[in-house]
N, C-alpha and C. Protein backbone atom coordinates (compact mmCIF):
# COMPACT_ATOMS: atom_id res chain seq x y z
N UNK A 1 -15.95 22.69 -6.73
CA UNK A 1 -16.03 21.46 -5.92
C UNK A 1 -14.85 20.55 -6.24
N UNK A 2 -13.74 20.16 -5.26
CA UNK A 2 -12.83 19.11 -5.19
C UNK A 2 -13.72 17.51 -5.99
N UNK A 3 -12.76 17.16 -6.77
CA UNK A 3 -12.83 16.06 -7.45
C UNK A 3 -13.05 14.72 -6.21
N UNK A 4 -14.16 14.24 -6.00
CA UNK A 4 -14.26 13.01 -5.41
C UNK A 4 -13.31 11.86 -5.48
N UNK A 5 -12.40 10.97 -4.64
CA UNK A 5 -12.03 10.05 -4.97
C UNK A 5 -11.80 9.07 -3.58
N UNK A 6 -12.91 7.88 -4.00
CA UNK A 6 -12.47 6.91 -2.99
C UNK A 6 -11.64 6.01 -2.95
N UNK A 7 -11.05 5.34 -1.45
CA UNK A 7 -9.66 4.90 -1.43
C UNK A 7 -10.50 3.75 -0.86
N UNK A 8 -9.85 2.49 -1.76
CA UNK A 8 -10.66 1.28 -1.56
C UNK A 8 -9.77 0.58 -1.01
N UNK A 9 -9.65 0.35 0.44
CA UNK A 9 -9.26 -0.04 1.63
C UNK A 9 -10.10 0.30 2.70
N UNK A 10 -10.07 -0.52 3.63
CA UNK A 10 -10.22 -0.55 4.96
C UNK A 10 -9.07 -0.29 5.87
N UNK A 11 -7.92 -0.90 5.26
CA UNK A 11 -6.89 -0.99 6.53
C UNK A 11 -6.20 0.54 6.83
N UNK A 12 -6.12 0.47 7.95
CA UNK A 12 -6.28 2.03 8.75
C UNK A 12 -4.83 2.46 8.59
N UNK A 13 -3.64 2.35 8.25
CA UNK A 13 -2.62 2.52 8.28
C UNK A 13 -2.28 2.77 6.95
N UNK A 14 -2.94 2.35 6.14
CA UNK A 14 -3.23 2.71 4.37
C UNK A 14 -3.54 4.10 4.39
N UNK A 15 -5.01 4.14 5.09
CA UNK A 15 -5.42 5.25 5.02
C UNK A 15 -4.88 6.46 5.59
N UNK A 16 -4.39 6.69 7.18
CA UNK A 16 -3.53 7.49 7.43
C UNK A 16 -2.76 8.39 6.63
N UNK A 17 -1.90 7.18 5.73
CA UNK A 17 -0.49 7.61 4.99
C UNK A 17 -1.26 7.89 3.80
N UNK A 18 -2.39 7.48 2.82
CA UNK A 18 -2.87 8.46 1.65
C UNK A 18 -3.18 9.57 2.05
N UNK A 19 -3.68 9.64 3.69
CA UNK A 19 -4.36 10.94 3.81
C UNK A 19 -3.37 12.05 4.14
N UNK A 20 -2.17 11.79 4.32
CA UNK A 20 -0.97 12.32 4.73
C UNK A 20 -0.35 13.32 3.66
N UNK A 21 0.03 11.75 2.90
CA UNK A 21 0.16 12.56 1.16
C UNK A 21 -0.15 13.37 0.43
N UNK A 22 -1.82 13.36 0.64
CA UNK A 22 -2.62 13.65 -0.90
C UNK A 22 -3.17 15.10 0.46
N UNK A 23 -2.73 15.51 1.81
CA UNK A 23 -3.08 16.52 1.78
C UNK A 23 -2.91 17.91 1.29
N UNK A 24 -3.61 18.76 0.90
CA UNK A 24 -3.31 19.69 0.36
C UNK A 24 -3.64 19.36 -1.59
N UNK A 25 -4.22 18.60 -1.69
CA UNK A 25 -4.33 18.24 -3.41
C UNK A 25 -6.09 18.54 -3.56
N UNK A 26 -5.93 18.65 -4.45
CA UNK A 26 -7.23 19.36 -5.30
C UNK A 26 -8.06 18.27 -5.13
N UNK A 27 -8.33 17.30 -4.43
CA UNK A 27 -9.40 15.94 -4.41
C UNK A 27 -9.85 16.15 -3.24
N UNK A 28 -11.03 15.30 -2.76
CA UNK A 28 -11.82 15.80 -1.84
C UNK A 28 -11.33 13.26 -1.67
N UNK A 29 -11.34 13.12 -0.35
CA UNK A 29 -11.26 11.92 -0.43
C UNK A 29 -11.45 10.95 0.68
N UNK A 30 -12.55 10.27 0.26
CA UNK A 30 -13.24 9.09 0.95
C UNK A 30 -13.04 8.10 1.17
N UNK A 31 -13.12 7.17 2.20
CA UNK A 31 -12.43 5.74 2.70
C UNK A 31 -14.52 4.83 2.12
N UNK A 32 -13.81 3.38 1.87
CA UNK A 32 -14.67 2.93 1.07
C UNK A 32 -15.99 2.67 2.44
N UNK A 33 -15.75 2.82 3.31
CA UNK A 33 -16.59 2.76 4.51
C UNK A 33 -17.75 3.82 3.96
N UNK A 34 -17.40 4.70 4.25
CA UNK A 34 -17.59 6.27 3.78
C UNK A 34 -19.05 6.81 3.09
N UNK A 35 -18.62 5.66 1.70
CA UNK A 35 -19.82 5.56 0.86
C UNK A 35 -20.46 4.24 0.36
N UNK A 36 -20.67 3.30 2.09
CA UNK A 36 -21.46 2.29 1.79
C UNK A 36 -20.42 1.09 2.02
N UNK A 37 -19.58 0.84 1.13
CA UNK A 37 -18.75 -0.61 0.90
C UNK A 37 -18.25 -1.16 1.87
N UNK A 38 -18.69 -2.50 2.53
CA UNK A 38 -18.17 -2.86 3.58
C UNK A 38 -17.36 -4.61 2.95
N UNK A 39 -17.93 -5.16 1.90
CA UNK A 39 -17.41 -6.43 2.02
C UNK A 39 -15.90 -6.47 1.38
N UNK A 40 -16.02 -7.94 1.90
CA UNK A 40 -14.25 -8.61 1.62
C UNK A 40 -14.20 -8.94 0.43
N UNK A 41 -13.03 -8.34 -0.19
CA UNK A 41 -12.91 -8.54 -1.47
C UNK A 41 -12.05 -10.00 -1.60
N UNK A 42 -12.04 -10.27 -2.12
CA UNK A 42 -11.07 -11.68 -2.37
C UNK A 42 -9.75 -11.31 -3.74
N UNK A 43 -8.52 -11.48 -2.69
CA UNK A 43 -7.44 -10.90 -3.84
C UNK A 43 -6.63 -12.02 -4.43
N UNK A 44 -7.23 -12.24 -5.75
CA UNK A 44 -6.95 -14.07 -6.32
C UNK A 44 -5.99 -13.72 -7.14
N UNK A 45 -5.51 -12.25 -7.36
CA UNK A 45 -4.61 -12.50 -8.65
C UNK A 45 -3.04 -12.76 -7.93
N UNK A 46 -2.68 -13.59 -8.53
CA UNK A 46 -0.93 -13.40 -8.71
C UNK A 46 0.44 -12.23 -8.48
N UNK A 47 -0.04 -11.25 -8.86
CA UNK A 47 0.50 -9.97 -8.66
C UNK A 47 -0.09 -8.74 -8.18
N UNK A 48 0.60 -7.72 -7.40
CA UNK A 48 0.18 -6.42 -6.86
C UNK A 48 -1.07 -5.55 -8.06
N UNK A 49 -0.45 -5.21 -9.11
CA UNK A 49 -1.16 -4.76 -9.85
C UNK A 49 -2.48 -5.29 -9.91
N UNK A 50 -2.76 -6.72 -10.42
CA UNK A 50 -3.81 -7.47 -10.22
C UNK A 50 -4.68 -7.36 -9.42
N UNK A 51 -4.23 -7.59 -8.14
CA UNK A 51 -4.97 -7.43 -6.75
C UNK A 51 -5.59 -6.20 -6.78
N UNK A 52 -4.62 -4.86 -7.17
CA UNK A 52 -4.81 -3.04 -7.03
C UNK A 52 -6.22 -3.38 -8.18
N UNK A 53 -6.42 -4.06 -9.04
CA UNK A 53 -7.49 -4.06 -9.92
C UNK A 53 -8.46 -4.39 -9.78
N UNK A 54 -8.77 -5.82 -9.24
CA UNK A 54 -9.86 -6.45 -8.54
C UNK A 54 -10.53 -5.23 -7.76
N UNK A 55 -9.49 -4.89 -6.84
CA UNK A 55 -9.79 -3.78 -5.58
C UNK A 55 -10.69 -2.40 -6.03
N UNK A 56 -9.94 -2.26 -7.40
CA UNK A 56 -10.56 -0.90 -7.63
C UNK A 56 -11.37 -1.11 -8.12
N UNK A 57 -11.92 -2.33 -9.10
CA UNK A 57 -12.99 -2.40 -9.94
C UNK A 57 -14.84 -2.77 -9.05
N UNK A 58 -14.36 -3.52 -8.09
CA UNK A 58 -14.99 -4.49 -6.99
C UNK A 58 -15.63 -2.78 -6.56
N UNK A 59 -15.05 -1.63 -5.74
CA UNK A 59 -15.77 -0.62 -5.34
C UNK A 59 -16.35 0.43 -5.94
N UNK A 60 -15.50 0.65 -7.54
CA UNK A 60 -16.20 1.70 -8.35
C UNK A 60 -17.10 0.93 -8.88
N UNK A 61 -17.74 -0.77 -9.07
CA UNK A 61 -18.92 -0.37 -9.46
C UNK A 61 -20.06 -0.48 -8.73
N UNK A 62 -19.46 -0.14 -6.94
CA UNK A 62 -20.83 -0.30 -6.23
C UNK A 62 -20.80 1.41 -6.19
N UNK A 63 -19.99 2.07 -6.30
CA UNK A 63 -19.45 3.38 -6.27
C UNK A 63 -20.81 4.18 -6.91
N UNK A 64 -20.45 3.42 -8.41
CA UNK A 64 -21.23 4.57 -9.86
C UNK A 64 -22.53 3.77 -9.96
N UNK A 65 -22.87 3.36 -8.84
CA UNK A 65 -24.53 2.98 -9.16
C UNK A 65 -25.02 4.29 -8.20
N UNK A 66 -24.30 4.89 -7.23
CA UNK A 66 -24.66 6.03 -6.58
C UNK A 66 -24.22 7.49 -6.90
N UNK A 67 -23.10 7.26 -7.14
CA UNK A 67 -22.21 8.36 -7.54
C UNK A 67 -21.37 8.54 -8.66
N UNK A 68 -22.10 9.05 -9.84
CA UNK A 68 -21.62 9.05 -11.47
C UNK A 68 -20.25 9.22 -11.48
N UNK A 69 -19.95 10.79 -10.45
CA UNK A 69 -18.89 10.87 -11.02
C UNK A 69 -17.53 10.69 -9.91
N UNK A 70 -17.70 9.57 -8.95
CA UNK A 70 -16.94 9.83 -8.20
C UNK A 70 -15.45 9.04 -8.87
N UNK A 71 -14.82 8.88 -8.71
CA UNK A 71 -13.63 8.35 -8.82
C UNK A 71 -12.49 6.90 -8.14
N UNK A 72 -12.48 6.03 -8.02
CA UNK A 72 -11.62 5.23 -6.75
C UNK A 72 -10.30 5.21 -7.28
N UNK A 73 -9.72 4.82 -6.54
CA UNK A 73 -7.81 4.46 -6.52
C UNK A 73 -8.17 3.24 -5.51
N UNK A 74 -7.06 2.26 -6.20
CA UNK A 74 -7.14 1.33 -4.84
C UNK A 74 -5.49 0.69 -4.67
N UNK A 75 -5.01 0.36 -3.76
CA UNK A 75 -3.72 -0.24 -3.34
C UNK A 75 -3.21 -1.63 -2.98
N UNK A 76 -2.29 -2.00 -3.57
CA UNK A 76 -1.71 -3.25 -3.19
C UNK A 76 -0.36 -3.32 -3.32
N UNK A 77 0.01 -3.74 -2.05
CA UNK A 77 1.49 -3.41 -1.72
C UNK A 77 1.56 -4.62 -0.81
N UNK A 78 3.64 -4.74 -0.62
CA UNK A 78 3.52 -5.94 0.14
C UNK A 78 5.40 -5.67 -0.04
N UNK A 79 5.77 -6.96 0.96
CA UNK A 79 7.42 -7.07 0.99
C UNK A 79 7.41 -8.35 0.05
N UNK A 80 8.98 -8.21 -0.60
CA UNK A 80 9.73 -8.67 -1.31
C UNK A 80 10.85 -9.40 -0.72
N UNK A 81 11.27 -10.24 -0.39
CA UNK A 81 12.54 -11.07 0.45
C UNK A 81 13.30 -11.40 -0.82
N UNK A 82 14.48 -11.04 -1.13
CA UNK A 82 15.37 -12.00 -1.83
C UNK A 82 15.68 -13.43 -1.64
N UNK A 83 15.78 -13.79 -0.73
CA UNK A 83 16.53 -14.87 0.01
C UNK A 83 14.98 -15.98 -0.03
N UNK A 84 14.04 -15.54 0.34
CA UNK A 84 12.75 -16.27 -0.02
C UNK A 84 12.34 -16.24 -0.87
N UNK A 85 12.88 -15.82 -1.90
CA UNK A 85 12.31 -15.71 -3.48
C UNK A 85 11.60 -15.24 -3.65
N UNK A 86 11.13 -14.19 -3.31
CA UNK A 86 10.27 -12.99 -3.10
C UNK A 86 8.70 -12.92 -2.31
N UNK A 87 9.11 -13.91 -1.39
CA UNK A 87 8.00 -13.59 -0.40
C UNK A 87 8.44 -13.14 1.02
N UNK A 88 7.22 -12.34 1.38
CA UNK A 88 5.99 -12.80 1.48
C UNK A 88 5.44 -12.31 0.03
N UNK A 89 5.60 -11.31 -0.92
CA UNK A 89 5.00 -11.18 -2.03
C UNK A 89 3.48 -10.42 -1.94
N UNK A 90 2.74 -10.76 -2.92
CA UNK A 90 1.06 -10.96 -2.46
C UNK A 90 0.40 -11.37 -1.48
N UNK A 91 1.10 -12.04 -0.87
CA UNK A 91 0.67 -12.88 0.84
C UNK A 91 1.47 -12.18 1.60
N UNK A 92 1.47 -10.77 1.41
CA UNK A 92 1.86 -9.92 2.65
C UNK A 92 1.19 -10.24 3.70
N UNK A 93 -0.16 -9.80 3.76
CA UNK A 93 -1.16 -9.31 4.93
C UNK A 93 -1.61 -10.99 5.30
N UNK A 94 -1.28 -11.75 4.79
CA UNK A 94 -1.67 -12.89 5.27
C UNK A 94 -0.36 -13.99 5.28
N UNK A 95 0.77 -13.97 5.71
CA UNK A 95 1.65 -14.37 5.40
C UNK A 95 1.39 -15.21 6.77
N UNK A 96 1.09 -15.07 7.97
CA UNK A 96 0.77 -15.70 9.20
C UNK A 96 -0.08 -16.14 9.48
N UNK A 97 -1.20 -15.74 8.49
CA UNK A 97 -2.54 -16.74 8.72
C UNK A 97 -3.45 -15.68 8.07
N UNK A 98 -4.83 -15.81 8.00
CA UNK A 98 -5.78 -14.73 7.77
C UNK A 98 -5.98 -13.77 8.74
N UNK A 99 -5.80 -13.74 9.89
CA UNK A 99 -5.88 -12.81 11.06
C UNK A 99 -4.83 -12.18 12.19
N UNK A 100 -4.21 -12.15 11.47
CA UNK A 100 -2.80 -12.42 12.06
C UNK A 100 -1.84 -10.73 12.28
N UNK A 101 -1.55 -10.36 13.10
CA UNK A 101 -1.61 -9.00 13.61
C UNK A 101 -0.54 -8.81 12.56
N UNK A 102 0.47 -7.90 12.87
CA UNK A 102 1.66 -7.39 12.19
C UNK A 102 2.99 -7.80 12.35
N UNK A 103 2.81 -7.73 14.38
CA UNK A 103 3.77 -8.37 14.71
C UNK A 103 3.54 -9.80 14.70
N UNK A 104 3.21 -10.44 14.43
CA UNK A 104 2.95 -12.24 13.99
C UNK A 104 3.02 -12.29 12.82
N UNK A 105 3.37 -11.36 11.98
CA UNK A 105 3.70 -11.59 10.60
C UNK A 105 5.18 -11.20 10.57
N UNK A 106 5.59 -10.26 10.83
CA UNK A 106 6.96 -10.16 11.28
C UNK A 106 7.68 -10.93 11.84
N UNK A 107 7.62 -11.32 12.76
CA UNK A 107 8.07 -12.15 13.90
C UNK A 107 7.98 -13.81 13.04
N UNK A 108 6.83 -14.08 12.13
CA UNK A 108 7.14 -15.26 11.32
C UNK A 108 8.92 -15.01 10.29
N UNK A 109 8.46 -13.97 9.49
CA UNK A 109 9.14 -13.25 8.38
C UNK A 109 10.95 -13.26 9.44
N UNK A 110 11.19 -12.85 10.47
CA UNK A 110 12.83 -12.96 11.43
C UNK A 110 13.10 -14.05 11.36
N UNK A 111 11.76 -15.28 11.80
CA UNK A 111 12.33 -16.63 12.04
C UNK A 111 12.52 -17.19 11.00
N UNK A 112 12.18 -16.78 9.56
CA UNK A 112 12.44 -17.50 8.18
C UNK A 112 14.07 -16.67 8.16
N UNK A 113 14.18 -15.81 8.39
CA UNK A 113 15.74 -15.12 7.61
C UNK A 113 16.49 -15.06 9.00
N UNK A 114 16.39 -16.32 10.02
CA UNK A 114 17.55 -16.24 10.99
C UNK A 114 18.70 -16.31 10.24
N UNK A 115 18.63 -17.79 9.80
CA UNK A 115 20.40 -18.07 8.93
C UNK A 115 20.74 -17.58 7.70
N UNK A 116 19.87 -16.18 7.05
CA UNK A 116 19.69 -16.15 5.69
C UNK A 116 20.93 -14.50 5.92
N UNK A 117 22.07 -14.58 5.28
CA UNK A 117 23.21 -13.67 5.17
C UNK A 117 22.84 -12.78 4.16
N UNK A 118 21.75 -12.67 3.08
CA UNK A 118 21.29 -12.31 2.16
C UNK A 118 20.06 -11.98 2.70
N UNK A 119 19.95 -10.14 3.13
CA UNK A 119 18.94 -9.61 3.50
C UNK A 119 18.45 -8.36 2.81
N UNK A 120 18.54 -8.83 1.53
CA UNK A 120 17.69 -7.87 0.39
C UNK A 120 16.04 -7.78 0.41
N UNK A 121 16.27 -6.58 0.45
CA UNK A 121 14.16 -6.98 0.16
C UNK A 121 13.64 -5.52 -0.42
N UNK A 122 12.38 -5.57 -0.65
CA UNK A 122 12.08 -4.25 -0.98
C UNK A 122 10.84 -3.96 -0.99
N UNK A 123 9.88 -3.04 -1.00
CA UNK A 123 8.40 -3.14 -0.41
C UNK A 123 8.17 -2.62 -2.13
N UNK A 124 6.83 -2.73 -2.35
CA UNK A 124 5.96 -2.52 -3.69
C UNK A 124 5.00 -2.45 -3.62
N UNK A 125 4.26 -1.19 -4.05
CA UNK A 125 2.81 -0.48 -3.95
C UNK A 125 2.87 -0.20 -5.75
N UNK A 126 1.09 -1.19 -5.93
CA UNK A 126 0.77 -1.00 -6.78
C UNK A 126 -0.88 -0.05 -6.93
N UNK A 127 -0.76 0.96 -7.37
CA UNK A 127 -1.81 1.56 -7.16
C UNK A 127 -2.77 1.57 -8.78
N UNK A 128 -4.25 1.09 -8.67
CA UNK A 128 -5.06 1.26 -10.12
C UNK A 128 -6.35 2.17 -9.86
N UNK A 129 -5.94 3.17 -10.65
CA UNK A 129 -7.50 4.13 -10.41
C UNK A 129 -8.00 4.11 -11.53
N UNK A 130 -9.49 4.22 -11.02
CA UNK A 130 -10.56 3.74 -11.94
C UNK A 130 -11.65 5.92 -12.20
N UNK A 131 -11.42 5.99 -13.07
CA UNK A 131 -12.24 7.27 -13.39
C UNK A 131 -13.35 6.95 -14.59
N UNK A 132 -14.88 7.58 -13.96
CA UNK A 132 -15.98 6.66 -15.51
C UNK A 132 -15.39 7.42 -16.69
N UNK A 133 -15.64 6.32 -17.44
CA UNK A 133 -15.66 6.20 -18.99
C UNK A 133 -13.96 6.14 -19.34
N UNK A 134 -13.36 5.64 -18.50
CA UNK A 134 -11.59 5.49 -18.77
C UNK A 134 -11.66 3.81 -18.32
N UNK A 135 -10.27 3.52 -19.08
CA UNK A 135 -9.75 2.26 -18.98
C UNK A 135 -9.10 3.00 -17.62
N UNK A 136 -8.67 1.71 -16.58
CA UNK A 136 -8.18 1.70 -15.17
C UNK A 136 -6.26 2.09 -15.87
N UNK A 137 -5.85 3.01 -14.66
CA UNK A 137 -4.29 3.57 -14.85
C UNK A 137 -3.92 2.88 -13.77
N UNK A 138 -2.64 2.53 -13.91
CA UNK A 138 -1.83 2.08 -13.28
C UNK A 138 -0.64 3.03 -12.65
N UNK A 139 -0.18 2.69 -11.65
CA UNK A 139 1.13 3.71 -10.88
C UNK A 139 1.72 2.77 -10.13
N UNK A 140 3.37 2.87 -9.95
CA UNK A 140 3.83 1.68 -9.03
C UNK A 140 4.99 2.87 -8.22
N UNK A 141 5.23 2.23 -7.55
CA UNK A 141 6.29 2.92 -6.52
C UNK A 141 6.69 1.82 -5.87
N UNK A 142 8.31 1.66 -5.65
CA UNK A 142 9.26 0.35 -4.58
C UNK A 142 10.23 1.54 -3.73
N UNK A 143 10.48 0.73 -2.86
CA UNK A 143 11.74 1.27 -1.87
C UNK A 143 12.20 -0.02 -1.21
N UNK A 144 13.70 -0.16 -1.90
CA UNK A 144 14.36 -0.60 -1.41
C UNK A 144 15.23 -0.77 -0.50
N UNK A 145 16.04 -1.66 0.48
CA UNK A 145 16.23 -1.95 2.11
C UNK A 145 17.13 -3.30 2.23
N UNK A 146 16.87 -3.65 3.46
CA UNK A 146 17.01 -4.62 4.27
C UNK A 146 15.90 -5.02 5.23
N UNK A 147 16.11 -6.31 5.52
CA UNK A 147 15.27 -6.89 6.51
C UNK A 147 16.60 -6.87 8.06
N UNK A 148 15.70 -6.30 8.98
CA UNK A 148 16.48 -5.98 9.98
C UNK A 148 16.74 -7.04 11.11
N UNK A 149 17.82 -7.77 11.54
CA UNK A 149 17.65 -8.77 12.83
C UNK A 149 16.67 -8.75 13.25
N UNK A 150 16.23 -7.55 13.95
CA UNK A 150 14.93 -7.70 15.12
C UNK A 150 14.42 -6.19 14.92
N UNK A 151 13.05 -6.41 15.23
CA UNK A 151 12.20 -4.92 14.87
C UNK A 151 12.88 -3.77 16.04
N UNK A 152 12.88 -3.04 15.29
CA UNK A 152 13.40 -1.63 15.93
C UNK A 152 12.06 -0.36 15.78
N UNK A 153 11.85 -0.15 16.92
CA UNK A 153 10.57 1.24 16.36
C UNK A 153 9.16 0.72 16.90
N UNK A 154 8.49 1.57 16.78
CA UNK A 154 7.33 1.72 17.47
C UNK A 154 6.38 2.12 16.14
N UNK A 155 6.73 2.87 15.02
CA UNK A 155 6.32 3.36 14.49
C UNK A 155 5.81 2.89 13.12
N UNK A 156 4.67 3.52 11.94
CA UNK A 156 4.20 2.48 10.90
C UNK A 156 3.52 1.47 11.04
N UNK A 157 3.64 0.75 10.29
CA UNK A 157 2.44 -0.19 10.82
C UNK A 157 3.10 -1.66 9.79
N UNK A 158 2.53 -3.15 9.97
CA UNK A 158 2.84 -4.09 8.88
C UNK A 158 4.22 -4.72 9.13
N UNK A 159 4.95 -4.83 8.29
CA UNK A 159 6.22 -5.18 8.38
C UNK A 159 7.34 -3.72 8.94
N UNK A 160 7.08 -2.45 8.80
CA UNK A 160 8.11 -1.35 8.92
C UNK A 160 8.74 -1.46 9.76
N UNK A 161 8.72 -2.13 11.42
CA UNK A 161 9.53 -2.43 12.04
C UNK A 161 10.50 -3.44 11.85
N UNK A 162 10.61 -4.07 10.55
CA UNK A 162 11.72 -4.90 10.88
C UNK A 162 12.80 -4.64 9.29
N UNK A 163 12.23 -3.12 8.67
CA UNK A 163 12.82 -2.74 7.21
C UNK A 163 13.68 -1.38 7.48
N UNK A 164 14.69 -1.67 6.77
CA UNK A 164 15.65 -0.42 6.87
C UNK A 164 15.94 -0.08 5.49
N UNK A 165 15.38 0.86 5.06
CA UNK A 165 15.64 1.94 4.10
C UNK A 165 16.95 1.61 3.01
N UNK A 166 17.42 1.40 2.26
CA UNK A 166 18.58 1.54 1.75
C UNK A 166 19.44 3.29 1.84
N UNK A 167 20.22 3.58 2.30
CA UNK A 167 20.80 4.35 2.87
C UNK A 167 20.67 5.23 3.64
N UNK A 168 19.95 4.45 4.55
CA UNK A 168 19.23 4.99 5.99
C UNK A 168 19.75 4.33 7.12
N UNK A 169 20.06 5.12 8.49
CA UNK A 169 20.49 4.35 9.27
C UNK A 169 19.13 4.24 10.15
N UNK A 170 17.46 4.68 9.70
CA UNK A 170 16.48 4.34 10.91
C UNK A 170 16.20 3.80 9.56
N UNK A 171 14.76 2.77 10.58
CA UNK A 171 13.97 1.74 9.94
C UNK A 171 12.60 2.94 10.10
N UNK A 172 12.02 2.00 8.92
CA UNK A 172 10.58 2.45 8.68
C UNK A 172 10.08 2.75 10.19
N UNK A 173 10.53 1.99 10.79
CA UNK A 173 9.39 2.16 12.54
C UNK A 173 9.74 2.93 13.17
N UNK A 174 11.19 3.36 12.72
CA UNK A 174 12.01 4.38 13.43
C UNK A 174 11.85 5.94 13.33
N UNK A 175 11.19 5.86 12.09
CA UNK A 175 10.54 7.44 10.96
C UNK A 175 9.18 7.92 11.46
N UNK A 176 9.07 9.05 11.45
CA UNK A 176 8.04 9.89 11.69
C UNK A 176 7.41 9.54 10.15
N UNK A 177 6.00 10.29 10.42
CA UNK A 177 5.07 9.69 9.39
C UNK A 177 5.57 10.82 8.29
N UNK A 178 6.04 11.52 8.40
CA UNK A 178 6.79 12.30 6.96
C UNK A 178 7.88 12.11 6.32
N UNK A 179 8.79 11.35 7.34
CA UNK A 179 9.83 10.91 7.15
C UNK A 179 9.84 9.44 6.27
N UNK A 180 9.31 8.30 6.61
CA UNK A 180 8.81 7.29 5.96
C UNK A 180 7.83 7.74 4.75
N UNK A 181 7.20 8.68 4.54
CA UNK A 181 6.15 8.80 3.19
C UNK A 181 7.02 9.54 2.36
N UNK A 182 8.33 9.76 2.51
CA UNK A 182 9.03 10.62 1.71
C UNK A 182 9.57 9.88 0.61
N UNK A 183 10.34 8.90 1.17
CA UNK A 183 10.59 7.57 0.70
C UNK A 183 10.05 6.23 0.05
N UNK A 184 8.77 6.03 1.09
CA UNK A 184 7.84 4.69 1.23
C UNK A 184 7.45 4.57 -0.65
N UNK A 185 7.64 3.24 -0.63
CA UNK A 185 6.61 2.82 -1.88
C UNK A 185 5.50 3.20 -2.00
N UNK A 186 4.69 3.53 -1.34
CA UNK A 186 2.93 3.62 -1.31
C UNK A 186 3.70 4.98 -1.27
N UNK A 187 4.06 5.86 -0.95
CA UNK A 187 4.39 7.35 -1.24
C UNK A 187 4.58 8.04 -2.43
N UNK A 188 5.89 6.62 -3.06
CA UNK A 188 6.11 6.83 -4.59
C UNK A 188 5.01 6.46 -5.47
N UNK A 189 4.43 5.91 -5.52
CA UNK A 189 2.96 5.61 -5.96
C UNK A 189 2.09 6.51 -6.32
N UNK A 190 1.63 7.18 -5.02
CA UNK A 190 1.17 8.16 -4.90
C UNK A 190 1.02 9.81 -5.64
N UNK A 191 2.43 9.78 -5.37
CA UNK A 191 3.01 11.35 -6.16
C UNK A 191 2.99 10.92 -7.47
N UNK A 192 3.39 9.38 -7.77
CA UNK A 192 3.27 9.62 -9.21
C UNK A 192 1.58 9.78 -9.89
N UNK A 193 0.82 9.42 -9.16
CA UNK A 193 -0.17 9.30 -9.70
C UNK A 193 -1.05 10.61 -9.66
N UNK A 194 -0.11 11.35 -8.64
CA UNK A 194 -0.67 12.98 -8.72
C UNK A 194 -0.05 13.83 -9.84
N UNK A 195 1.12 13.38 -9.86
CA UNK A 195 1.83 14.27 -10.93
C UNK A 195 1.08 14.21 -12.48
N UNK A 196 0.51 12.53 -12.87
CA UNK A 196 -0.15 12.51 -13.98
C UNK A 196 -1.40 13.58 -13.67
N UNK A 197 -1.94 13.32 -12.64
CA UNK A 197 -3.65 14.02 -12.76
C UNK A 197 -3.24 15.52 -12.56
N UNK A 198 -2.10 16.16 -12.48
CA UNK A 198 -1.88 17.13 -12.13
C UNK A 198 -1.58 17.99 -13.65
N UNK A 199 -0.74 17.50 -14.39
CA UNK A 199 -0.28 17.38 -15.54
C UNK A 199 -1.23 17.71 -16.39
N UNK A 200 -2.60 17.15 -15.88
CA UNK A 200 -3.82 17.62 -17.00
C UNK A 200 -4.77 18.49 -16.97
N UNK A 201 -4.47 18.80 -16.06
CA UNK A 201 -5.12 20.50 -15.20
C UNK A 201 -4.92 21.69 -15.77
């Protein structure tokens, strides 16, 4: 039997791209819907990691009142602006308000870096999985870029239409979903956190 592990998110574009990744890996893997968990977590900490903790801790322990031995991973990721001093930051997904689509977060994020000549940025996925009777592991993955004049692409989801790769001439929106997870922060994340569980097999 594949090792259980739920992915404590809702947002559908998260899930896609773990499920993209981690296909073909020895885990069997569930969206927190899946097995019960529906509420809003509240993400108060300061940093990605933080948030990835709350996240994971908040569903493995509605998790292991049902399921001893299942496992969660959970994610927090977001853009980095140089020029804004590193936001949106933690206030990725809410950088436009609490409800606020992707493109209204974007489209805020162009009109802050019209006059800004300094278009460094870089995305950051912090991933913390929680396995019983272990302290929570940590995994990070960044990919670094630019913030682009104006969104280009159809493709991805969040900010990816308006980020260009560092030595790429397409943007995240511009990439097929293999093409962007090859690269993507939440990709690097990912593999690393397979390579550890893999390592001990």
């Amino acid at each position: 039997m594949p090792q259980a592990v739920v992915i404590a998110t809702g947002n559908a574009g998260k899930v896609s791209e773990f499920c993209a990744i981690l296909k073909g890996s020895a885990f069997s893997f569930l969206v927190s819907k899946d097995v019960g968990f529906i509420e809003e977590i509240e993400e108060t900490a300061q940093t990605f990691k933080g948030n990835a903790e709350i996240k994971a801790k908040a569903v493995f322990e509605y998790v292991s009142q049902k399921y001893k031995d299942y496992w969660v991973v959970a994610d927090d990721s977001g853009l980095e602006v140089e020029a804004l001093g590193g936001r949106p930051g933690v206030f990725s997904a809410r950088y436009a308000g609490e409800n606020a689509t992707g493109v209204e977060r974007y489209t805020k994020l162009l009109q802050e870096m019209e006059r800004q000549t300094n278009r460094n940025a870089r995305f950051v996925c912090s991933l913390c999985l929680i396995r019983p009777g272990r302290r929570p592991e940590f995994f990070e993955g960044e990919c670094r870029g630019s913030i682009l004049p104006q969104a280009r692409g159809s493709g991805g989801f969040g900010y990816d239409p308006v980020f260009l790769p560092e030595g790429y001439s397409n943007g995240f929106g511009e990439m097929s979903e293999e093409e962007k997870n090859a690269l993507s922060h939440r990709g690097r994340a990912i593999r690393s956190m397979l390579e550890r569980l893999n390592a001990e097999t």
